[in-house]
Protein backbone atom coordinates (compact mmCIF):
# COMPACT_ATOMS: atom_id res chain seq x y z
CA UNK A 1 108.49 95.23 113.24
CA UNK A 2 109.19 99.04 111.53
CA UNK A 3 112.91 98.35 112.61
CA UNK A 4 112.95 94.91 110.52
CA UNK A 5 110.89 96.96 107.61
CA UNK A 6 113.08 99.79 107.92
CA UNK A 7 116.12 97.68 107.63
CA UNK A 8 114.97 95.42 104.53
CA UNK A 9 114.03 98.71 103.27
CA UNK A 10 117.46 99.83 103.68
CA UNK A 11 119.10 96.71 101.73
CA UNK A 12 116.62 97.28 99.09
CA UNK A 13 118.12 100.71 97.93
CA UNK A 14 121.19 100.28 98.95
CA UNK A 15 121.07 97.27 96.26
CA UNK A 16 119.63 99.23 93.71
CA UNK A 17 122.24 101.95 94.16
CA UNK A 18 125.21 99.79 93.91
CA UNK A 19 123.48 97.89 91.14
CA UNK A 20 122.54 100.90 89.15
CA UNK A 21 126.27 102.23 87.01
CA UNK A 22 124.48 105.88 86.77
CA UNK A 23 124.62 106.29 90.40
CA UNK A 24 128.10 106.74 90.47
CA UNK A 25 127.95 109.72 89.14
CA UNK A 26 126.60 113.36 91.09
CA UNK A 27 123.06 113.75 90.59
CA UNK A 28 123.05 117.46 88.71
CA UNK A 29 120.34 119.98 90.31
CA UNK A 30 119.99 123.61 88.88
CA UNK A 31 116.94 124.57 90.59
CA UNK A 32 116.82 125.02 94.32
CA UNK A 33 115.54 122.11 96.48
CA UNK A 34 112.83 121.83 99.28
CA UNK A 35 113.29 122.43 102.48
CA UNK A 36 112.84 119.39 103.48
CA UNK A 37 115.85 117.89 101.52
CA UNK A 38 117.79 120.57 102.62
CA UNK A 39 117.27 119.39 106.41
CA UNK A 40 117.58 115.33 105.20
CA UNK A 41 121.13 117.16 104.37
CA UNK A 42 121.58 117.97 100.59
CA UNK A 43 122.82 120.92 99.72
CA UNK A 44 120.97 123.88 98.58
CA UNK A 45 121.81 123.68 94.73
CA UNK A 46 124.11 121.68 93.42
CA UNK A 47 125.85 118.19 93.18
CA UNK A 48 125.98 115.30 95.96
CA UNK A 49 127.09 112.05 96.12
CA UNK A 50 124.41 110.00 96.55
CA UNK A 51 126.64 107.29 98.30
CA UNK A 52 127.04 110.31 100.95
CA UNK A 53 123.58 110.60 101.31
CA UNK A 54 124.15 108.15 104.97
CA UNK A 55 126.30 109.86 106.12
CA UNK A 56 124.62 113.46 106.46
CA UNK A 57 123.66 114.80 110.59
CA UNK A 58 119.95 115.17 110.39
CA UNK A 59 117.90 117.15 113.50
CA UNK A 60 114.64 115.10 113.29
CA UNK A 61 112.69 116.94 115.35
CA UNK A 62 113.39 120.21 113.06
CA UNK A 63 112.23 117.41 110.10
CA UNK A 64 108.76 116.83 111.72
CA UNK A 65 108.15 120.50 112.54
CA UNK A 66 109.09 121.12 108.82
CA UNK A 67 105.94 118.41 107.56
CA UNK A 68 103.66 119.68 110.28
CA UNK A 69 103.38 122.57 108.20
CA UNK A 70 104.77 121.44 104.69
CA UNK A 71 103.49 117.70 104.66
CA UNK A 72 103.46 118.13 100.74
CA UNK A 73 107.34 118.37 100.73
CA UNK A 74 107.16 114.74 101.70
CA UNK A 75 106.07 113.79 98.01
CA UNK A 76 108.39 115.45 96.10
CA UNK A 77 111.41 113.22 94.49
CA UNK A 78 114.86 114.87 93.99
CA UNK A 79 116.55 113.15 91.69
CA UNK A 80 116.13 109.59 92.10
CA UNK A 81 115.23 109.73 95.94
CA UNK A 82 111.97 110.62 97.74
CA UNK A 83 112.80 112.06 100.78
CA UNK A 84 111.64 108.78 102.19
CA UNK A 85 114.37 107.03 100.48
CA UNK A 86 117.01 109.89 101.55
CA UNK A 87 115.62 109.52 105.65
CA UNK A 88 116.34 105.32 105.14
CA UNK A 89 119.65 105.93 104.06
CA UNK A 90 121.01 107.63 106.61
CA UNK A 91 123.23 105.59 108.80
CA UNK A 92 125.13 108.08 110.86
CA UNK A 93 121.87 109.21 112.36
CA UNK A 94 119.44 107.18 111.35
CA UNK A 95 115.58 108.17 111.16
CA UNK A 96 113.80 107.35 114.38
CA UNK A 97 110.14 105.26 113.54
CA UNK A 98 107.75 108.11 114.43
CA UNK A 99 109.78 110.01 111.33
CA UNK A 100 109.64 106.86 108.70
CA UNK A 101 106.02 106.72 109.91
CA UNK A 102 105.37 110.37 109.34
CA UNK A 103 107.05 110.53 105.45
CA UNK A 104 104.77 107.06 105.29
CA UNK A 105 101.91 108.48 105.90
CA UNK A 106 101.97 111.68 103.81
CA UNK A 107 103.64 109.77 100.95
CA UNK A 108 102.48 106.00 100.62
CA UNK A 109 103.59 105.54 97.07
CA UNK A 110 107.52 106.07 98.88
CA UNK A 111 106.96 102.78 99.83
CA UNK A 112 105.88 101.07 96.55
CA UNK A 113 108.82 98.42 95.36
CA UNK A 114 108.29 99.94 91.89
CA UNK A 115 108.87 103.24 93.33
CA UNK A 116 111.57 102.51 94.86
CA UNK A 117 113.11 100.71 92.07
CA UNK A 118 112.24 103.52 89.79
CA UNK A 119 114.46 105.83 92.03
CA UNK A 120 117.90 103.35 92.05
């Protein structure tokens, strides 16, 4: 059943992506991001495709050591993605349940439709 909402999840933002003409374009960062997106696989500082975001090589089990001991990473939005969003993307190596259960858990509002939509 988290497979099947993981995967509707999936279609969901992928819609809103290709739906949504500012997404073309590189999301701009100037400050430094969190950890935690650094390990979903966005770079430091800087620009990134957001259309790359699936197809970054993620070590999960570095991403839940990271939120044992920064589970408030989990909440934080960069640019129009929660790292949530970012974890669902990713095809190439995609996010095994216990992960999509963990970034649930510490960030329920990830998970809210208007949240979601609010980030596409």
């Amino acid at each position: 059943m988290l497979v099947s909402l993981i995967s509707s999840i999936q279609i969901i933002i992928m819609t809103m992506i290709w739906m949504k003409e500012s997404n073309k374009d590189c999301i701009k960062k100037n400050e430094e991001r969190s950890q935690l997106v650094q390990q979903l696989g966005l770079p430091a500082i800087g620009q990134y495709s957001p259309s790359c975001i699936e197809e970054y090589d993620v070590d999960w089990n570095a991403i839940k050591l990271h939120l044992s001991s920064h589970p408030h990473e989990a909440t934080e939005k960069d640019g129009y993605f929660t790292p949530l969003t970012i974890a669902l993307l990713n095809q190439r190596n995609p996010a095994p349940p216990d992960v999509v259960a963990i970034l649930v858990k510490l960030n329920r509002k990830a998970l809210d439709l208007t949240t979601l939509v609010s980030t596409g």
